[in-house]
Each structure stands twice: as structure tokens, then as C-alpha cells.
Protein backbone atom coordinates (compact mmCIF):
# COMPACT_ATOMS: atom_id res chain seq x y z
CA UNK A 1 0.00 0.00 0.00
CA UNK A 2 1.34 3.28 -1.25
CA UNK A 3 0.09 7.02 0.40
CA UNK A 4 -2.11 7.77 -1.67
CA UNK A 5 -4.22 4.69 -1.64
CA UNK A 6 -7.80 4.94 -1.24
CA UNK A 7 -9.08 2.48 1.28
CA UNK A 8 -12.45 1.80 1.13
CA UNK A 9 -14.18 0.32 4.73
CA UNK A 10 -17.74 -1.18 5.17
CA UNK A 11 -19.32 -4.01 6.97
CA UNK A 12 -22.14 -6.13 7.65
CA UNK A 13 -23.28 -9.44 8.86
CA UNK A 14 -23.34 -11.14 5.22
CA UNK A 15 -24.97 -13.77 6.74
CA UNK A 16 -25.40 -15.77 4.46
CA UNK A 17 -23.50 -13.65 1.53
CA UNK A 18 -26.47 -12.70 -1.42
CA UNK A 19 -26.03 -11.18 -4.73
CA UNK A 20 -27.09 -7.75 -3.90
CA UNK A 21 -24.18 -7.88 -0.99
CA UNK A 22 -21.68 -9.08 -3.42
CA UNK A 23 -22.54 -6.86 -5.91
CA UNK A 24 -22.17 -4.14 -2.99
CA UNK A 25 -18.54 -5.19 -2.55
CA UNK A 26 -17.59 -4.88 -6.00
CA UNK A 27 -18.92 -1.39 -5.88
CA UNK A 28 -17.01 -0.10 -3.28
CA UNK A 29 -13.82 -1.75 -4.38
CA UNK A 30 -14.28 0.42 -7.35
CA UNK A 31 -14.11 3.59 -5.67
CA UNK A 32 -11.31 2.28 -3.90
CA UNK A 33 -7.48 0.77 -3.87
CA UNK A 34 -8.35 -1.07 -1.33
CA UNK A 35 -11.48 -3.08 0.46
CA UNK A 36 -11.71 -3.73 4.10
CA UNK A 37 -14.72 -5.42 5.27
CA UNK A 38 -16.09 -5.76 9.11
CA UNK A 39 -18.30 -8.56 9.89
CA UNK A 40 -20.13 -9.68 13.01
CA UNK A 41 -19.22 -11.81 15.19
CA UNK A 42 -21.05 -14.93 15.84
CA UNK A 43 -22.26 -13.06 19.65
CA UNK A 44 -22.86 -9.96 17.45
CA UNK A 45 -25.19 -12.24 15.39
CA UNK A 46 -26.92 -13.31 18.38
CA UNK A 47 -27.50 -10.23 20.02
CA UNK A 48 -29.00 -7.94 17.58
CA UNK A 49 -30.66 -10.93 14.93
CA UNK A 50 -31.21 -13.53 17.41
CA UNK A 51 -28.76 -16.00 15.68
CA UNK A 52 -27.40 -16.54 12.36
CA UNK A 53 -27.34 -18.90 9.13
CA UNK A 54 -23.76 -18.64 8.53
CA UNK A 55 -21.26 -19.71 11.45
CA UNK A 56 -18.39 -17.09 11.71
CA UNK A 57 -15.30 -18.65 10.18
CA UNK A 58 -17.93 -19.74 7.70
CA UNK A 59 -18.72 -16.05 6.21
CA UNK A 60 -14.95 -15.27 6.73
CA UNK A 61 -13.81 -17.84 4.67
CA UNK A 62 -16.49 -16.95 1.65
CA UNK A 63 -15.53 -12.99 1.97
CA UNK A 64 -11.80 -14.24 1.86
CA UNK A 65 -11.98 -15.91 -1.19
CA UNK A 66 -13.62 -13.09 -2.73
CA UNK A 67 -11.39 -11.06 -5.54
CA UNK A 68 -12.48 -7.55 -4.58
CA UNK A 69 -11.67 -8.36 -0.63
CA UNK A 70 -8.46 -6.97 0.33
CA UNK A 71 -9.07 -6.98 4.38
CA UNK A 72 -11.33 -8.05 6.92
CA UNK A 73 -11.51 -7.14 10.22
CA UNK A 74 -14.26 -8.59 12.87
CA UNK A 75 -16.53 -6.76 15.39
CA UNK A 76 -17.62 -7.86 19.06
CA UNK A 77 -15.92 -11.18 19.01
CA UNK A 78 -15.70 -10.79 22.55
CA UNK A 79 -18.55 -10.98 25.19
CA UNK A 80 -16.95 -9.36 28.35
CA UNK A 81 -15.89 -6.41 25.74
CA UNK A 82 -17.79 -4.93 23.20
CA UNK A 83 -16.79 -2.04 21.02
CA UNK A 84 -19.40 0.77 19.22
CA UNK A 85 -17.44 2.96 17.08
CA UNK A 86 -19.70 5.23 15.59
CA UNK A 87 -19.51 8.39 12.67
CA UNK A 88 -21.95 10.92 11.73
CA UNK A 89 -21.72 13.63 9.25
CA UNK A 90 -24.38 16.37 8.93
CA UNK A 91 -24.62 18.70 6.28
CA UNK A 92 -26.82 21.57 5.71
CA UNK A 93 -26.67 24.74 3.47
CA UNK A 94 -25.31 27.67 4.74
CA UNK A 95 -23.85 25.58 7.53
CA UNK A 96 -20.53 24.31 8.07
CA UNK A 97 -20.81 20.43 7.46
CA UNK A 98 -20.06 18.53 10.88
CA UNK A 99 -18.72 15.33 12.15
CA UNK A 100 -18.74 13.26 14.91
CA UNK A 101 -16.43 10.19 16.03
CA UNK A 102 -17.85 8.57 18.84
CA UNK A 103 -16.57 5.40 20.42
CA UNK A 104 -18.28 3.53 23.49
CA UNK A 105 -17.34 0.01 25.00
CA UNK A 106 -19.04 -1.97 27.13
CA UNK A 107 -18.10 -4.26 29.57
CA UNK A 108 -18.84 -7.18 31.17
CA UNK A 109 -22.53 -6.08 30.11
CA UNK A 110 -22.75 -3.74 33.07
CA UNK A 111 -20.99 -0.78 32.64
CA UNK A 112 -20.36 1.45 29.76
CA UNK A 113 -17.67 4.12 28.90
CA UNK A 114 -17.70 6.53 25.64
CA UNK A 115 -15.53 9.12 23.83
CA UNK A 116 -16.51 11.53 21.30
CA UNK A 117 -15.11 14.53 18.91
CA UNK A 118 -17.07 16.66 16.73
CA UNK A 119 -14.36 18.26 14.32
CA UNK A 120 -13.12 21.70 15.73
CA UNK A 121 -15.97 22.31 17.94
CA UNK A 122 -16.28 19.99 21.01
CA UNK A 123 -15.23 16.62 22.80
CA UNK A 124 -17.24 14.76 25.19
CA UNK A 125 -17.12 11.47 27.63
CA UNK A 126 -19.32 9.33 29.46
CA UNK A 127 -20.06 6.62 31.74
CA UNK A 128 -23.11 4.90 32.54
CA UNK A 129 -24.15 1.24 34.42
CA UNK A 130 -26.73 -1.12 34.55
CA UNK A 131 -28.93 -0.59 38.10
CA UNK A 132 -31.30 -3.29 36.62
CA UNK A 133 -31.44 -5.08 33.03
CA UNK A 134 -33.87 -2.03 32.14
CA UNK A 135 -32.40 0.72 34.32
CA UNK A 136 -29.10 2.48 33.47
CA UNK A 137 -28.11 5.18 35.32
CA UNK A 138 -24.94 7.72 33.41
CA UNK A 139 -22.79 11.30 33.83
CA UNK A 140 -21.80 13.41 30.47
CA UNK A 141 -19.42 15.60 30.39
CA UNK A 142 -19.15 18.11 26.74
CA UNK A 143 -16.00 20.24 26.62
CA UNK A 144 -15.80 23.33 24.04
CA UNK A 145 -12.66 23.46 21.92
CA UNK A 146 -14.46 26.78 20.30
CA UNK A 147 -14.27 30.31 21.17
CA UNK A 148 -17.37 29.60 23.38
CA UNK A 149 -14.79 27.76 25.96
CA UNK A 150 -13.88 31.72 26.81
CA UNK A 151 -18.33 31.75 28.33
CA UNK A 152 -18.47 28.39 29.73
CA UNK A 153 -16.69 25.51 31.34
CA UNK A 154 -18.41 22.84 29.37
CA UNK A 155 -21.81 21.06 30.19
CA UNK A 156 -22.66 18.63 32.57
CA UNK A 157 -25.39 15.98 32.17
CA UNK A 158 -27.04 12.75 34.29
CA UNK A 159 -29.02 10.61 32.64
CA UNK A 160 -31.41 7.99 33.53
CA UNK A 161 -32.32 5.53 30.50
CA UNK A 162 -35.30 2.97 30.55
CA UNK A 163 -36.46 0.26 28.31
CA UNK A 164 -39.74 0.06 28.55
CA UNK A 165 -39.70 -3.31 26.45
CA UNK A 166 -42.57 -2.39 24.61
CA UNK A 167 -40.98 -2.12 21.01
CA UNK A 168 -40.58 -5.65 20.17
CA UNK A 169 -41.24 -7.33 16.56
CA UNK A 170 -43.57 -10.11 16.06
CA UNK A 171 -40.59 -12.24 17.35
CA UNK A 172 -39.87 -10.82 20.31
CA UNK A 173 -36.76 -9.28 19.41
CA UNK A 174 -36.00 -5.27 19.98
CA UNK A 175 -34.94 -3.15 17.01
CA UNK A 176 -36.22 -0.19 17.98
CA UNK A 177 -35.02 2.68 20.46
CA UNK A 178 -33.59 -0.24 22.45
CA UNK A 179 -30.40 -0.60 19.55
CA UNK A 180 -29.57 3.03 19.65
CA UNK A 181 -26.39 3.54 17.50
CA UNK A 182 -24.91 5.56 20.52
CA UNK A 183 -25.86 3.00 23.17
CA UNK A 184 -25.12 -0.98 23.77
């Protein structure tokens, strides 16, 4: 790998691998010098589908033997530590686009522990447990890397966070508010 090489990252469970996913890949290789594909762990699988077709080493195998797959890289493959990296990029005219890198890990399903960055403006942390399955209990802390920093010494924030358990699917399963993208 040279520089200026353009890698290329996505990921998914590919479980099991179908055309449109395939056809996915190629696309993004194409944009790309390189292709580095995540997949889920076989707990990953569990947790947030409620099991899978494909074991694992299964779907790594198939993505390995695929031409267009230069890397892959696995997420969650451990239970006692689980990592949510997470990016957002807002845009909106007149505005100065923004981004956000957020990172949270949780561990040993009890308590969690977060980073974030939003480019030039702010960085934040947090840290929340589990009271009860349904009850978590958590401190914020935002810092201002702006001019603003000169009015304020950053925000504070507790939070309390409840699932109520009442957005299931037909199978029981929770893919609502309950998988936040910021939150385990």
C-alpha cells in the first residue's frame, strides 16, 4: 500500500453472503485501492438478529476468497468487551458540514464508557451502568474546543435511560429505540 491509496471500509453481517451484498462489494472496491470489510461476530449475530445462518469462520472464509476483498476485520468477538465505534456527518446549506467520532465500549454487560469529537468544535465522555437489566443510570461531560470555551466551562449531564420493552417485533426481538447507534 502506497500514500495515496484509497481504502475503502464497510461491513455487515453477510450472513449468508447474497447477490445484492456481493454486488455491494464490488462497488465499493471500485471507488477504492483497497477493500476492508467488518463482519459480526457470531455473539454480534446473536445479540441484535437472534442467531445466524452462517457460522463465523464460515462467512470469513467466503468474503476471503472473494477477488475484490483486500481486508477483513471482525466486530464484538468478545462478550466481556464490546466495542461501538460510531460516525456521523451532517450537512446543511449555509452551515458548516459537521462530524462526529464517537466510540463507546461496554463491559462485562454492566458498565459502559464513551468518547466523542465533533471536528473543531467539542469533545465529550461518558459513563453509565446497569442498576437493573432495564435501568441504566450515566454522567456526560461536553467540553468546548471553540471560542465559546472563553463563556463556559463545558456542560454537565445525568441521565437515567429505561427500556420500557414495549418495542418488540412479532418475534420478540427489539430493534427499535432499544439498539440506539450511541448506546449498547
Amino acid at each position: 500500500m502506497i500514500e495515496r491509496d484509497r481504502i475503502i471500509v464497510t461491513s455487515g453481517s453477510f450472513d449468508p453472503l447474497s447477490l445484492e451484498e456481493l454486488n455491494f462489494l464490488k462497488k465499493c472496491r471500485r471507488r477504492g485501492d483497497w477493500l476492508v470489510v467488518g463482519i459480526h461476530s457470531d455473539w454480534w449475530m446473536n445479540w441484535s438478529q437472534g442467531g445466524f445462518v452462517q457460522s463465523y469462520n464460515t462467512r470469513r472464509e467466503i468474503l476471503s476468497n472473494i477477488r475484490c476483498v483486500d481486508e477483513i476485520f471482525t466486530f464484538n468477538d468478545n462478550d466481556n468487551l464490546k466495542v461501538k465505534p460510531a460516525f456521523m456527518a451532517k450537512g446543511v446549506q449555509g452551515a458548516p458540514v459537521s462530524l462526529d467520532l464517537t466510540t463507546n465500549v461496554l463491559i462485562n454487560n454492566k458498565f459502559e464508557a464513551g468518547v466523542g469529537y465533533r471536528l473543531g468544535d467539542s469533545v465529550s465522555g461518558l459513563a453509565s451502568f446497569y442498576v437493573t437489566p432495564t435501568l441504566r443510570i450515566g454522567y456526560s461531560y461536553d467540553y468546548t474546543l471553540t471560542n465559546l470555551r472563553k463563556f463556559n466551562s463545558g456542560s454537565h449531564e445525568v441521565f437515567v435511560l429505561f427500556d420500557l420493552g414495549g418495542n418488540k417485533d412479532k418475534d420478540g426481538s427489539g430493534k427499535g429505540y432499544d439498539k440506539s447507534p450511541r448506546f449498547f
